[in-house]
Protein backbone atom coordinates (compact mmCIF):
# COMPACT_ATOMS: atom_id res chain seq x y z
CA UNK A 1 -22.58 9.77 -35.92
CA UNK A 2 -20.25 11.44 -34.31
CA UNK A 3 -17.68 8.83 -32.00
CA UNK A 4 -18.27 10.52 -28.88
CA UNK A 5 -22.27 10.80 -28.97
CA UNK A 6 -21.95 6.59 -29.03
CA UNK A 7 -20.56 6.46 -25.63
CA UNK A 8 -21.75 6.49 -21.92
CA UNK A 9 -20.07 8.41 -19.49
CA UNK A 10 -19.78 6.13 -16.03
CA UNK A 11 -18.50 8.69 -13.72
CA UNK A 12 -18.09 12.38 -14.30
CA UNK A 13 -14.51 13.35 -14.94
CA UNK A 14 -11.62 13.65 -12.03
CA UNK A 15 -8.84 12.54 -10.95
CA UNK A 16 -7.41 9.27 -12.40
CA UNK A 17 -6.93 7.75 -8.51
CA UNK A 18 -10.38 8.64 -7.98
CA UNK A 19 -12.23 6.44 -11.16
CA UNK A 20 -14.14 3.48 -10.39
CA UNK A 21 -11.70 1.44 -12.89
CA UNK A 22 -10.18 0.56 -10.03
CA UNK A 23 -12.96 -0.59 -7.81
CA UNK A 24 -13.49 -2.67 -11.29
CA UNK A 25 -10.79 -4.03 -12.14
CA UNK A 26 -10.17 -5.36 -8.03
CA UNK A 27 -13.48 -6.98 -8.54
CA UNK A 28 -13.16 -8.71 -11.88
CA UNK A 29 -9.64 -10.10 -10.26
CA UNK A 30 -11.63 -10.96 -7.22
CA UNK A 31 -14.36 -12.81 -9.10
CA UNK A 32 -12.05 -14.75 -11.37
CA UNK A 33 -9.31 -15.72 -9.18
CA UNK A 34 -6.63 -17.63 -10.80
CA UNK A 35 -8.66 -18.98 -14.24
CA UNK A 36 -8.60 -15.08 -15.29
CA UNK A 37 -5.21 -15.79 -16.09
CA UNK A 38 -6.22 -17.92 -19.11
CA UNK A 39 -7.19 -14.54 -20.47
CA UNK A 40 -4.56 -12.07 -19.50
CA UNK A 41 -1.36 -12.22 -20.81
CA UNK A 42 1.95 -13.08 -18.76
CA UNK A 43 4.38 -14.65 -20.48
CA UNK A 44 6.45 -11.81 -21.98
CA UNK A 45 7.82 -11.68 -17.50
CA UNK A 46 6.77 -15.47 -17.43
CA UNK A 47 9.70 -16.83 -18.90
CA UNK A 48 12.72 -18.62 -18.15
CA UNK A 49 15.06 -15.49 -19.19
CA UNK A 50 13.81 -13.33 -17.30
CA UNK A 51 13.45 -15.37 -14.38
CA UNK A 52 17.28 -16.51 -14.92
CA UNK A 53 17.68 -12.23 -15.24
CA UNK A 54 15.79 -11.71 -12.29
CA UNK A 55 17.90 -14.39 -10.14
CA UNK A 56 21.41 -13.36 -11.56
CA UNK A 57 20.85 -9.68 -10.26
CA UNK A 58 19.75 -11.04 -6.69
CA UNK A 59 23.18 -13.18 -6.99
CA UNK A 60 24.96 -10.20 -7.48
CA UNK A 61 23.58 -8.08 -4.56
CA UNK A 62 23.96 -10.93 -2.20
CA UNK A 63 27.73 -11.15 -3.35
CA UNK A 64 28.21 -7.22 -2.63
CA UNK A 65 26.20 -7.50 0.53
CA UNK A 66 28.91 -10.08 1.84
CA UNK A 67 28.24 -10.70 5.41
CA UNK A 68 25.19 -7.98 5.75
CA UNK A 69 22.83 -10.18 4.57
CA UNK A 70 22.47 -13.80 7.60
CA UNK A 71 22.95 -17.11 5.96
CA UNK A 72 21.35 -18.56 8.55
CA UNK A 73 18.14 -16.95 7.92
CA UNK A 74 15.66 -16.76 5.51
CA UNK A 75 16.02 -14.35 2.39
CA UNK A 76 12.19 -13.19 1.22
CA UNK A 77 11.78 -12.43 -1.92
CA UNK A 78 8.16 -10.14 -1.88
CA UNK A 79 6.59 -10.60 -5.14
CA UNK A 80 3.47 -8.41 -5.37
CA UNK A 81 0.94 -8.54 -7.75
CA UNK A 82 2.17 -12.33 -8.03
CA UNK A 83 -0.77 -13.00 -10.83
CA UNK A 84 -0.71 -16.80 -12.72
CA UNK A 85 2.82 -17.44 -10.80
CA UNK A 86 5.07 -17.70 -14.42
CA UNK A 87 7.88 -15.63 -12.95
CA UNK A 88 7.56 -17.60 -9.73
CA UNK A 89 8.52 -20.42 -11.07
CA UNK A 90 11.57 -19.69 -13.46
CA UNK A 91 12.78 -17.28 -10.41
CA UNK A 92 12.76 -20.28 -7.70
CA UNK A 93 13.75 -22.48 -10.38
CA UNK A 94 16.65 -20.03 -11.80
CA UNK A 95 17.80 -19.51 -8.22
CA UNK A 96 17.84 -23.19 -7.64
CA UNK A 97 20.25 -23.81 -10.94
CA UNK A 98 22.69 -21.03 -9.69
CA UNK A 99 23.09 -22.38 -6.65
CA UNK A 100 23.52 -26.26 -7.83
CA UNK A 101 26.44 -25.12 -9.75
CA UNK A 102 27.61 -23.03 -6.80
CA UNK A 103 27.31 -19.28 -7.65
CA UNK A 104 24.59 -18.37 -5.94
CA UNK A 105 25.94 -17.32 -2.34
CA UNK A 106 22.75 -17.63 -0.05
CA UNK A 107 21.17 -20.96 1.21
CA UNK A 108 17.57 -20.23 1.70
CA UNK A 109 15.63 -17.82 -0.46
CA UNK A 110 11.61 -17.60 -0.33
CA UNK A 111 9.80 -16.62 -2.78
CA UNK A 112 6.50 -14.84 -1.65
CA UNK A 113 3.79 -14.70 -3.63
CA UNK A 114 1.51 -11.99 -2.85
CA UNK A 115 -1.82 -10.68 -4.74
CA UNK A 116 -5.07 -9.33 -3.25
CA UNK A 117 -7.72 -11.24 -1.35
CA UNK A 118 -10.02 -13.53 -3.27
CA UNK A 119 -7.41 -15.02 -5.58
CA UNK A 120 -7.69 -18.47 -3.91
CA UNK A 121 -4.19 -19.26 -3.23
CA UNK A 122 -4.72 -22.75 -1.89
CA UNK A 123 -6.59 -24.14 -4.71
CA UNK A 124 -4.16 -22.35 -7.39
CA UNK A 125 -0.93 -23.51 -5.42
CA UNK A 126 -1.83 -27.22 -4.75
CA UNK A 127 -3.09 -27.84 -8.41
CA UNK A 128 0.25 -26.95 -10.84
CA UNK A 129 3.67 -27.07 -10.79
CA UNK A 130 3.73 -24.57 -8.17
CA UNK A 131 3.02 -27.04 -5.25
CA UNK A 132 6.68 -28.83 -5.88
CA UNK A 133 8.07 -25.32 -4.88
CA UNK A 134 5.24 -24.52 -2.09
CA UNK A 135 5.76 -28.10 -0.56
CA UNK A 136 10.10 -28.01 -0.57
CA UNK A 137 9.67 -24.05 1.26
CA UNK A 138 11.40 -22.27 -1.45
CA UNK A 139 7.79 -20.59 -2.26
CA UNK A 140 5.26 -19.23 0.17
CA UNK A 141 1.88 -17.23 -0.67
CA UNK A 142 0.12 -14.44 1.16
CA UNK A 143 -2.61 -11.71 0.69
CA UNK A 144 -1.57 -8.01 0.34
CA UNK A 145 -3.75 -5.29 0.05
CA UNK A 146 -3.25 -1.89 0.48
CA UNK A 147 -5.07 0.16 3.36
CA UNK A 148 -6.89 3.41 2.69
CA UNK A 149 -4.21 5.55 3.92
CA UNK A 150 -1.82 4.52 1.57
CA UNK A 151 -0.01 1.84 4.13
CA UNK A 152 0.73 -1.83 3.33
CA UNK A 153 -1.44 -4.21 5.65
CA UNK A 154 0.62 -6.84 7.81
CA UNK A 155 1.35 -9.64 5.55
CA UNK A 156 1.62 -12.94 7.39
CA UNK A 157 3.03 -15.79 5.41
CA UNK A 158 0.26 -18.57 5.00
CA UNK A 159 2.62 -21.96 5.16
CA UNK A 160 5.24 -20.58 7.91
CA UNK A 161 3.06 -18.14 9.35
CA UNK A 162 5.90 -15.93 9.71
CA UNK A 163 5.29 -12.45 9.47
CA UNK A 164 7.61 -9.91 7.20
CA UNK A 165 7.47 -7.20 9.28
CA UNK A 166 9.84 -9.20 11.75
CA UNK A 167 12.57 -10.52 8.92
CA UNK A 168 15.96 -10.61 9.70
CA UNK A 169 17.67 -9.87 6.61
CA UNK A 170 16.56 -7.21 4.15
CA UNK A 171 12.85 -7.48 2.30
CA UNK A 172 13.37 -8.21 -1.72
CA UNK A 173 10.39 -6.77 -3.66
CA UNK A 174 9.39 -7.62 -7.09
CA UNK A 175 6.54 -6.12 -8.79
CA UNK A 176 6.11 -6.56 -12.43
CA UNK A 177 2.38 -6.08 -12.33
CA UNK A 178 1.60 -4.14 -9.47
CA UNK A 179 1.79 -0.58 -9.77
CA UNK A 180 -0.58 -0.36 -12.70
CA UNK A 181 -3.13 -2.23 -10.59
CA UNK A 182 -3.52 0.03 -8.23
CA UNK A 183 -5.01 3.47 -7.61
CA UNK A 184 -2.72 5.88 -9.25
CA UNK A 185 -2.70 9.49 -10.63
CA UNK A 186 -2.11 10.79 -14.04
CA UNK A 187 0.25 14.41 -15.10
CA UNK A 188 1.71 15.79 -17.31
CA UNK A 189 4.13 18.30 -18.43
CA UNK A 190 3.13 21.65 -21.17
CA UNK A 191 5.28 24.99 -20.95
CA UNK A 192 7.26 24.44 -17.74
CA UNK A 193 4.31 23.30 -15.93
CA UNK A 194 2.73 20.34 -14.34
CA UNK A 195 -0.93 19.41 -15.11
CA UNK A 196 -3.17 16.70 -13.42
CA UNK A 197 -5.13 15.18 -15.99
CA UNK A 198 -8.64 14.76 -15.47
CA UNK A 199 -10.34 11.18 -16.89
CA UNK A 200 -13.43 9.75 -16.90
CA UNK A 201 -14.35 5.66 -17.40
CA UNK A 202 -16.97 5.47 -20.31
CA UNK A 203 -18.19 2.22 -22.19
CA UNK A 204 -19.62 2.32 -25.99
CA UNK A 205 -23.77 2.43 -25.38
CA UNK A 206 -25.74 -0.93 -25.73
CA UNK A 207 -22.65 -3.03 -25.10
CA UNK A 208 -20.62 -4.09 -21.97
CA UNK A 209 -17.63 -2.96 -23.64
CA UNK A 210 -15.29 -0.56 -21.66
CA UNK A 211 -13.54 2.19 -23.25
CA UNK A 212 -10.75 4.35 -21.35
CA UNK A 213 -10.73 7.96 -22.17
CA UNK A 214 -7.60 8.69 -20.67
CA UNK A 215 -6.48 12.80 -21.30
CA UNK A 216 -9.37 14.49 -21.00
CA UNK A 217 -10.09 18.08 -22.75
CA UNK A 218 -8.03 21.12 -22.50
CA UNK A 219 -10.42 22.93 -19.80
CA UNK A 220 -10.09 19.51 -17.79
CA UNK A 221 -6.52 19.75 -17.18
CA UNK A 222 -5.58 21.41 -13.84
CA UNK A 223 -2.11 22.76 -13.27
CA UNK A 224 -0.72 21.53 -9.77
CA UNK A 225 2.62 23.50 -9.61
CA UNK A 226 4.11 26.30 -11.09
């Protein structure tokens, strides 16, 4: 049997920012909240390196910022996409070493921890070693999610209530897992043009499995410029 005639088309194909993969995927985040994270891996951004990485680079900025950036106020540190928190904690706790041993030129950097609605924050925050860093202020959470017309909504801090739009000093933004999380649209380059790819979701027949079926066939690819 041929692969293809053992698979059920799901939506007809499109444009990749138009598939319901990523009504999907939202939901399965939304219905698993933090324990989906037993299942999806995080540890190769997780880690102590690249936290330490991650920190060192922020130390540097501040020093060529110099007197741009307030020591009086609060440095936020946007992490979107936050997920099971790994890089949370070897960033507050890589900051934290810098700073003991004096390098690390700023007095009061927050870590936000964004990710969409539904992920249960409070109950993921007060139950690991996360709540050490939530209780001392050197890690705050909040909801993001990303309006229709492409804008961010406001994002009010849930410990400080503090709201990022009105931050003094300049908005850090991390996002290791965000961008391939949400709706996005696939091209690609043949002869000196551009060509939107056309995909479709499909899942093999009698099972739940999913498939992706990412480049679609020849007559599905649309050229966009010239």
């Amino acid at each position: 049997m041929d692969a293809r005639t053992a698979r059920e088309p799901l939506e007809p194909f499109g444009p990749l920012s138009a598939s319901t993969i990523w009504r999907d995927l939202s939901d399965v985040y939304a219905r698993a909240g933090p324990d989906i994270w037993a299942k999806v891996p995080a540890a190769v951004t997780g880690n102590a390196f690249v936290g330490d990485r991650f920190a060192a680079a922020l130390e540097a900025w501040l020093l060529d910022q110099g007197d741009a950036v307030d020591a009086r106020k609060p440095l936020y540190v946007l992490e979107l996409g936050a997920g099971s928190g790994m890089f949370s904690h070897a960033f507050v706790t890589a900051v934290a070493r810098r700073r003991a041993r004096g390098t690390f030129p700023h007095p009061h950097v927050v870590l936000v921890m964004c990710d969409q609605p539904g992920m249960r924050f409070d109950e993921w925050a007060e139950e690991n070693i996360l709540a050490k860093h939530v209780r001392s202020g050197v890690i705050d959470r909040a909801t993001v999610a990303v309006r229709d017309d492409g804008n961010f909504a406001p994002i009010v801090l849930e410990h400080s209530r503090s709201t990022l739009a009105s931050v003094t000093n300049p908005l850090v933004v991390v996002a290791n897992y965000f961008f391939d999380s949400i709706p996005s649209d696939a091209f690609r380059v043949r002869d000196g043009q551009l060509f939107e790819a056309r995909t479709r979701f499909v899942r093999a027949r009698k099972t739940d499995t999913f498939l992706d079926q990412s480049l679609a066939e020849e007559g599905h690819a649309r050229a966009v410029s010239e």
